[in-house]
Protein backbone atom coordinates (compact mmCIF):
# COMPACT_ATOMS: atom_id res chain seq x y z
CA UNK A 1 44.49 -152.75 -116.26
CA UNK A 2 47.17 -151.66 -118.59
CA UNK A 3 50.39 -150.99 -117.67
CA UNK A 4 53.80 -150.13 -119.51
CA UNK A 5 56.67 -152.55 -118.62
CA UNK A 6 60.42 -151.52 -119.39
CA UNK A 7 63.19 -154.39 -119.08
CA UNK A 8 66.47 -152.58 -118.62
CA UNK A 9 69.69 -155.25 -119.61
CA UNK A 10 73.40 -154.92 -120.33
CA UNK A 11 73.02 -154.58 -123.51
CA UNK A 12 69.55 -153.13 -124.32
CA UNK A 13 66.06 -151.80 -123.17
CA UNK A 14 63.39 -152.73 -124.33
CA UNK A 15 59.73 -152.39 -123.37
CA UNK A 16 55.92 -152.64 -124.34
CA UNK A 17 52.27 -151.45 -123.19
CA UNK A 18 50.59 -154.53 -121.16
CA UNK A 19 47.90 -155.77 -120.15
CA UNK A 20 48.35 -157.27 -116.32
CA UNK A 21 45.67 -159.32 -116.37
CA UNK A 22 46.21 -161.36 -119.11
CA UNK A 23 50.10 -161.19 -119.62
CA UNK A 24 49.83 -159.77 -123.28
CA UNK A 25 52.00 -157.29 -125.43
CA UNK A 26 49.31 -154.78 -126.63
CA UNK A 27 51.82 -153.32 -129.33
CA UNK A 28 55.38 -154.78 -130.66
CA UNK A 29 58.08 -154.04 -128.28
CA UNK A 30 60.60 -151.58 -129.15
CA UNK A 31 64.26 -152.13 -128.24
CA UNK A 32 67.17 -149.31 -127.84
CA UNK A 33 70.61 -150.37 -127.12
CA UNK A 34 71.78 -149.78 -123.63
CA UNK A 35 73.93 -146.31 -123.51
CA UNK A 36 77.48 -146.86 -122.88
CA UNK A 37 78.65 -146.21 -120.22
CA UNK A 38 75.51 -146.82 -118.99
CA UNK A 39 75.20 -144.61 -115.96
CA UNK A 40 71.55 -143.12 -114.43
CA UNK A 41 71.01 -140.07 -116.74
CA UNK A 42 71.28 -141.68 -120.15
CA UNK A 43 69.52 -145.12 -118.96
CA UNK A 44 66.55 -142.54 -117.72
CA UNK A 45 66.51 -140.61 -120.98
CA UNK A 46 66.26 -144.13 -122.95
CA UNK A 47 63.14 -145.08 -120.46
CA UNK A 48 62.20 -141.49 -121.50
CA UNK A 49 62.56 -142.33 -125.34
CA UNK A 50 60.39 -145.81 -124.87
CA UNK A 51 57.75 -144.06 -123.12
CA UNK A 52 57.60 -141.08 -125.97
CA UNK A 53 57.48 -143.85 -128.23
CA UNK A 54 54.57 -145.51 -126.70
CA UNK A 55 52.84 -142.11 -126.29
CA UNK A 56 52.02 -143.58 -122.72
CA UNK A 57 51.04 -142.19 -120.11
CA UNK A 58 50.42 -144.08 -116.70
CA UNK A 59 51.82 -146.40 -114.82
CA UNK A 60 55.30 -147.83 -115.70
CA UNK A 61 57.33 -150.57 -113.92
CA UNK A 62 60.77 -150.85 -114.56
CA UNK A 63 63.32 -153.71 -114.64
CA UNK A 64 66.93 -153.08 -113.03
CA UNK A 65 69.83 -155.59 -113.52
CA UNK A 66 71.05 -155.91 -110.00
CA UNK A 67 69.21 -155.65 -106.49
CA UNK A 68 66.51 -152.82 -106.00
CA UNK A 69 65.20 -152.29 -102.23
CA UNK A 70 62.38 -149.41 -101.92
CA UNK A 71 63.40 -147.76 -104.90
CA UNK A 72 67.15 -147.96 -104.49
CA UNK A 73 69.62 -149.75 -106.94
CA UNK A 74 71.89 -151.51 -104.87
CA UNK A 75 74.31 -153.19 -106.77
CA UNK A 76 75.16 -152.93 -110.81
CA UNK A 77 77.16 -155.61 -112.01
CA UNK A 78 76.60 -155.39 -115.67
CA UNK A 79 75.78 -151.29 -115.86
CA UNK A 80 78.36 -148.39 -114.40
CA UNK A 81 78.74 -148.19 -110.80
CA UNK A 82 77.08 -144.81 -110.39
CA UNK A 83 74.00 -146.67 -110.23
CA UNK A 84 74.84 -147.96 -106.69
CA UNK A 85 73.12 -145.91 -104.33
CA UNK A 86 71.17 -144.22 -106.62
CA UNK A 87 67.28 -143.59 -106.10
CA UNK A 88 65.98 -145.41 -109.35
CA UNK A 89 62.48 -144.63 -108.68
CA UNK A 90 62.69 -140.80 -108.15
CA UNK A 91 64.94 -140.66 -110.88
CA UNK A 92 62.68 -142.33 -113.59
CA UNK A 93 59.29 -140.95 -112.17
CA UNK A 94 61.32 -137.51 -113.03
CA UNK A 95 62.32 -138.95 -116.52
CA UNK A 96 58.60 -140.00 -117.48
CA UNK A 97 56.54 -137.75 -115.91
CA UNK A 98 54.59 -141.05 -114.59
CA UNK A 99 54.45 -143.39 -111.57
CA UNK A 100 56.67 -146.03 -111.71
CA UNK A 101 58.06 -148.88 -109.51
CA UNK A 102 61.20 -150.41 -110.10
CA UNK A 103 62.10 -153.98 -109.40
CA UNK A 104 65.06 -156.50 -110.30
CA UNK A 105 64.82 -157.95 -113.57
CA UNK A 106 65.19 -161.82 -112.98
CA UNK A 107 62.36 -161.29 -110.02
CA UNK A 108 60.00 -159.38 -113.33
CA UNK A 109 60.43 -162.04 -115.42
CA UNK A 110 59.71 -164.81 -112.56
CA UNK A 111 56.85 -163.35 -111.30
CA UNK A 112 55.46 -163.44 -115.25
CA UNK A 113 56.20 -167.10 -115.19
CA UNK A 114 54.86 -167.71 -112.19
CA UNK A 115 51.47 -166.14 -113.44
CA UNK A 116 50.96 -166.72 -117.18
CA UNK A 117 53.90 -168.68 -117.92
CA UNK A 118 55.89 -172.33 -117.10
CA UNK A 119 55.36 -171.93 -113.33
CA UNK A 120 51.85 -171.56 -113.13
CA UNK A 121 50.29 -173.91 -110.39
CA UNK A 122 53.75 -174.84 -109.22
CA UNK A 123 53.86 -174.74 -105.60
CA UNK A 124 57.27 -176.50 -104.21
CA UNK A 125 60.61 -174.71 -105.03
CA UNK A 126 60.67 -172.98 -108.42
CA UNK A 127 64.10 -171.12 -109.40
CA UNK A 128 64.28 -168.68 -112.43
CA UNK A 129 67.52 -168.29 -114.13
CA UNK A 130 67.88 -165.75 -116.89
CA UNK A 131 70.42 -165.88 -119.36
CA UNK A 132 71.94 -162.73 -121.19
CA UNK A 133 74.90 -160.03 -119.97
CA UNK A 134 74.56 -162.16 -116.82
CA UNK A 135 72.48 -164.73 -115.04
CA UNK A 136 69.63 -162.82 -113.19
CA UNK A 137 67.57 -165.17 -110.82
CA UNK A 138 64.30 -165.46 -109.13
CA UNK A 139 63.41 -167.74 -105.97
CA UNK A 140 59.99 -168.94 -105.31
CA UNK A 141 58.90 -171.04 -102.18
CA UNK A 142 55.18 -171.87 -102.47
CA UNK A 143 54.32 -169.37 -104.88
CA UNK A 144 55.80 -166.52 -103.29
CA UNK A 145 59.18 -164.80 -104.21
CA UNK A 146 62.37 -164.50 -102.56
CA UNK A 147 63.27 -161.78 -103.87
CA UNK A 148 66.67 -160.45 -105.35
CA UNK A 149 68.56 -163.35 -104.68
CA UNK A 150 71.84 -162.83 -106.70
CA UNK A 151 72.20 -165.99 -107.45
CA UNK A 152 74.20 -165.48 -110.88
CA UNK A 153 77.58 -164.16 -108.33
CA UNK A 154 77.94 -167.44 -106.68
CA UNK A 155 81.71 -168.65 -107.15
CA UNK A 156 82.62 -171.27 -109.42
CA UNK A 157 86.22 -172.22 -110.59
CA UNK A 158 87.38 -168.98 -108.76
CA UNK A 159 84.59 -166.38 -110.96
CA UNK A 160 81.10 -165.17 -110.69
CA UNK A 161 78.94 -168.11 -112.50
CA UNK A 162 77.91 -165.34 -114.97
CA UNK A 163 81.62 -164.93 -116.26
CA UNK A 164 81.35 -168.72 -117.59
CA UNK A 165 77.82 -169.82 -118.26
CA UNK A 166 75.80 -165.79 -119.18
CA UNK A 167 75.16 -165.98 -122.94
CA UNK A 168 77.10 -163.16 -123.03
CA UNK A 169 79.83 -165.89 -122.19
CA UNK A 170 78.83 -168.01 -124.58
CA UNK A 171 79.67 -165.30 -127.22
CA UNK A 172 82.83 -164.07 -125.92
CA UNK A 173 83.87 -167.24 -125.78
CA UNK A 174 82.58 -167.82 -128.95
CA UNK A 175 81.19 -171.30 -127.64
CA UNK A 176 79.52 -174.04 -129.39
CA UNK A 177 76.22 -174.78 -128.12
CA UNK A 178 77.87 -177.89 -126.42
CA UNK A 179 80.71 -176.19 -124.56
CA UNK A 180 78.49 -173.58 -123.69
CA UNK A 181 75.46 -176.20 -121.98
CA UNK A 182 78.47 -177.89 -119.95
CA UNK A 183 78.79 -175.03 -118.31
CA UNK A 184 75.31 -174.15 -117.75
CA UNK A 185 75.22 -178.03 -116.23
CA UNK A 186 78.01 -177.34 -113.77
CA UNK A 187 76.38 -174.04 -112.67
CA UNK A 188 73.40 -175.60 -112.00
CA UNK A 189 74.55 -178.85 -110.29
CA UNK A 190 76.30 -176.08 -107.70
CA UNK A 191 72.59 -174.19 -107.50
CA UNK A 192 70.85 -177.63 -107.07
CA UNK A 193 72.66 -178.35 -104.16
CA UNK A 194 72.20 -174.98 -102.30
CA UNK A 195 68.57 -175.00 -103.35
CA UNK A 196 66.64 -178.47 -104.07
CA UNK A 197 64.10 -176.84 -106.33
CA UNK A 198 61.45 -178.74 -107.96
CA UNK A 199 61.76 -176.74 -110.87
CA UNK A 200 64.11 -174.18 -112.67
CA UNK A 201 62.85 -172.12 -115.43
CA UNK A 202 65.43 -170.84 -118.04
CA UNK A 203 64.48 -167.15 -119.66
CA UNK A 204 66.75 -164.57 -121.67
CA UNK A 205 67.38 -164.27 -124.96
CA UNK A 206 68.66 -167.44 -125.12
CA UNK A 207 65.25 -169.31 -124.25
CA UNK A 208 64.05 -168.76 -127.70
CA UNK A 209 66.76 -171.29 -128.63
CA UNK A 210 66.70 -173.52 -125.79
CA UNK A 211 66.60 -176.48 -128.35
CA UNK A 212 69.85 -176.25 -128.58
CA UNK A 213 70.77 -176.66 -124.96
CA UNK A 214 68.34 -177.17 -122.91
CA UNK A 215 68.63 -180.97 -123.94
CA UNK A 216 72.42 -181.22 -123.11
CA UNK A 217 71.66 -180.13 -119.32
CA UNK A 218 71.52 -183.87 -117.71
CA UNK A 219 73.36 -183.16 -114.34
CA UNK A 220 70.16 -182.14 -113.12
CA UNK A 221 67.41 -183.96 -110.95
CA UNK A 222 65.01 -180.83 -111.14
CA UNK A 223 62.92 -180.53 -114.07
CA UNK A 224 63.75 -177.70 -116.52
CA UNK A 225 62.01 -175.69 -118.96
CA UNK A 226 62.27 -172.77 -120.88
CA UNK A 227 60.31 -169.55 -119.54
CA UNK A 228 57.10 -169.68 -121.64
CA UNK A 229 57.22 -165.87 -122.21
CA UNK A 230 60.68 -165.66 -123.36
CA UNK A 231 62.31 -162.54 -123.38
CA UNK A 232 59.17 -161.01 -123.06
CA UNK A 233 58.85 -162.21 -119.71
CA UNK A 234 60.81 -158.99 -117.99
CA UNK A 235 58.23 -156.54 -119.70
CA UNK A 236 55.18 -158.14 -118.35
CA UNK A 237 56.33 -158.82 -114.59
CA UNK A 238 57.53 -155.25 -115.03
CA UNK A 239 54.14 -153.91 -115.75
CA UNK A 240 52.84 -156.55 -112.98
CA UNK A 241 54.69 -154.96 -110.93
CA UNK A 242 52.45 -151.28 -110.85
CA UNK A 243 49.53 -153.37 -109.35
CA UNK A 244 51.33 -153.72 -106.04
CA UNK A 245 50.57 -157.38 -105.65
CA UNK A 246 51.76 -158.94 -102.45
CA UNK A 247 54.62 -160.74 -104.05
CA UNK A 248 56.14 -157.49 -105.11
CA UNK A 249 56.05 -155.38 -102.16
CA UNK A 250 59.83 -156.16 -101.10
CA UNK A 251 61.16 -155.92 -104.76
CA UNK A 252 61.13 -152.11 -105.03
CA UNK A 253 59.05 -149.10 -104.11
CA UNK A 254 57.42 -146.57 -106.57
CA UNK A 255 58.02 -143.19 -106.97
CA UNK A 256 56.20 -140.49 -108.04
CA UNK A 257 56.65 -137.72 -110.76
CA UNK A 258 57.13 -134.57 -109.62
C-alpha cells in the first residue's frame, strides 16, 4: 500500500509518497517553509501545495506538532494558537480533496522506528525524543504507544525542557555542540527518572549529526541511539498512520473530503 505522509514542524513541512509496508520514500521529499504565522488556513494550503506537487491522490496522514485526539489539535506550542480547538482532520480532508488522518508528530516518527527503524524487536520501555523547534516525544511499553505524551513541556530550571535543549535552542543560543549535549544530558537524566526506559531513540534534524552529541550524553543508564530513519521518520509513520493499525487508533481520527 502506498500512502502520502506529510510532517508538519515549526519551521517547515515537508512530505513524500510511501510505501507502508516497507518504510521507503518512493520520490525525494519536498520541503516548504512553515507559513508565518502559522495558523490553520495557510498550514492547509501548504499540505495542499505538497499534495499538488506529488500529483497524489489517496490517502494522506498528517503530522501535527502538539497533541491530536480524534482529529482535534489540542495544543500548539510551536505554531499560532488558533490551532487549539481546531478540527485538523476536516480541515485538511477539505484542503486535499483526500482522506487523511492526522496524528502527533513525535508519535509518527516513533511508530516508524518502532517498525523499520532502531526500535524494531524492542519490547521493554522505548522513549522517542525528537529534536527540532521543540522536543516532540513518543512512549512505547511493549511495543505499543502511549501516545501524545508531551514530554518536551516538563519543567527544568523554571522552563519547558524544549526552551534549553530543542535544536532550535541550540541555535538561538548559538551553542557549541558541547554546551548544547549538557543540556540534552540534564533533560534526559530528569526523563530517566520519571520513565526507566530501556531505550531512547533521538530523531529530528539533528539525528543526522548525532556524532557530534550523541557521544557527550553519559548521564544516562538507558541505551541511546539515533532514529534510523532520521528526519524521514515523521513522513513514513505519517503515511503508517492511513492503515489504521492498532497502535494508532488513539493518535487521531481521519476525516473525509467532502
Amino acid at each position: 500500500m502506498h500512502a502520502l505522509g506529510i510532517d508538519i514542524g515549526g519551521s517547515g513541512i515537508k512530505g513524500a509518497p510511501v510505501d507502508v509496508g516497507t518504510g521507503q520514500l518512493l520520490a525525494p521529499r519536498q520541503k516548504i517553509a512553515t507559513p508565518r504565522p502559522a495558523k490553520p488556513e495557510p498550514v492547509a494550503d501548504v499540505v495542499k501545495q505538497l499534495t499538488t506537487a506529488f500529483s497524489w491522490t489517496g490517502p494522506v496522514g498528517i503530522t501535527f506538532p502538539g497533541v491530536v485526539t480524534d482529529g482535534v489539535t489540542r495544543t500548539a506550542a510551536n505554531l499560532d494558537p488558533s490551532w487549539i480547538g481546531t478540527d485538523a482532520g476536516a480541515l485538511f480532508a477539505k484542503a486535499t480533496g483526500d482522506k487523511v488522518r492526522v496524528l502527533n508528530d513525535a508519535d509518527a516518527a516513533g511508530v516508524a522506528e518502532m517498525t523499520f527503524g532502531a526500535g524494531v524487536g524492542q519490547k521493554g520501555t522505548v522513549l522517542m525524543l525528537t529534536f527540532g523547534t521543540g522536543i516532540g516525544s513518543a512512549l512505547f511499553t511493549g511495543g505499543l504507544l502511549v501516545p501524545n505524551t508531551e514530554f518536551g513541556h516538563i519543567e527544568i530550571r523554571g522552563h519547558d525542557a524544549e526552551k534549553r535543549a530543542s535544536e532550535r535552542a541550540k541555535e538561538l543560543g548559538d551553542l557549541s555542540w558541547g554546551k548544547w549535549a549538557g543540556r540534552v544530558d540534564e533533560y534526559l537524566q530528569h526523563i530517566e527518572a520519571l520513565l526507566s526506559p530501556n531505550l531512547i531513540i533521538v530523531g529530528g534534524g539533528v539525528s543526522k549529526e548525532a556524532d557530534k552529541w550523541v557521544p557527550r550524553l553519559t548521564g544516562i543508564r538507558a541505551r541511546i541511539v539515533p532514529a534510523a530513519l532520521l528526519n524521514n521518520a515523521g513522513i513514513v509513520g505519517a503515511a503508517m498512520a492511513t492503515t489504521g493499525g492498532i497502535a494508532l487508533d488513539t493518535s487521531g481520527a481521519s476525516g473525509t473530503a467532502g
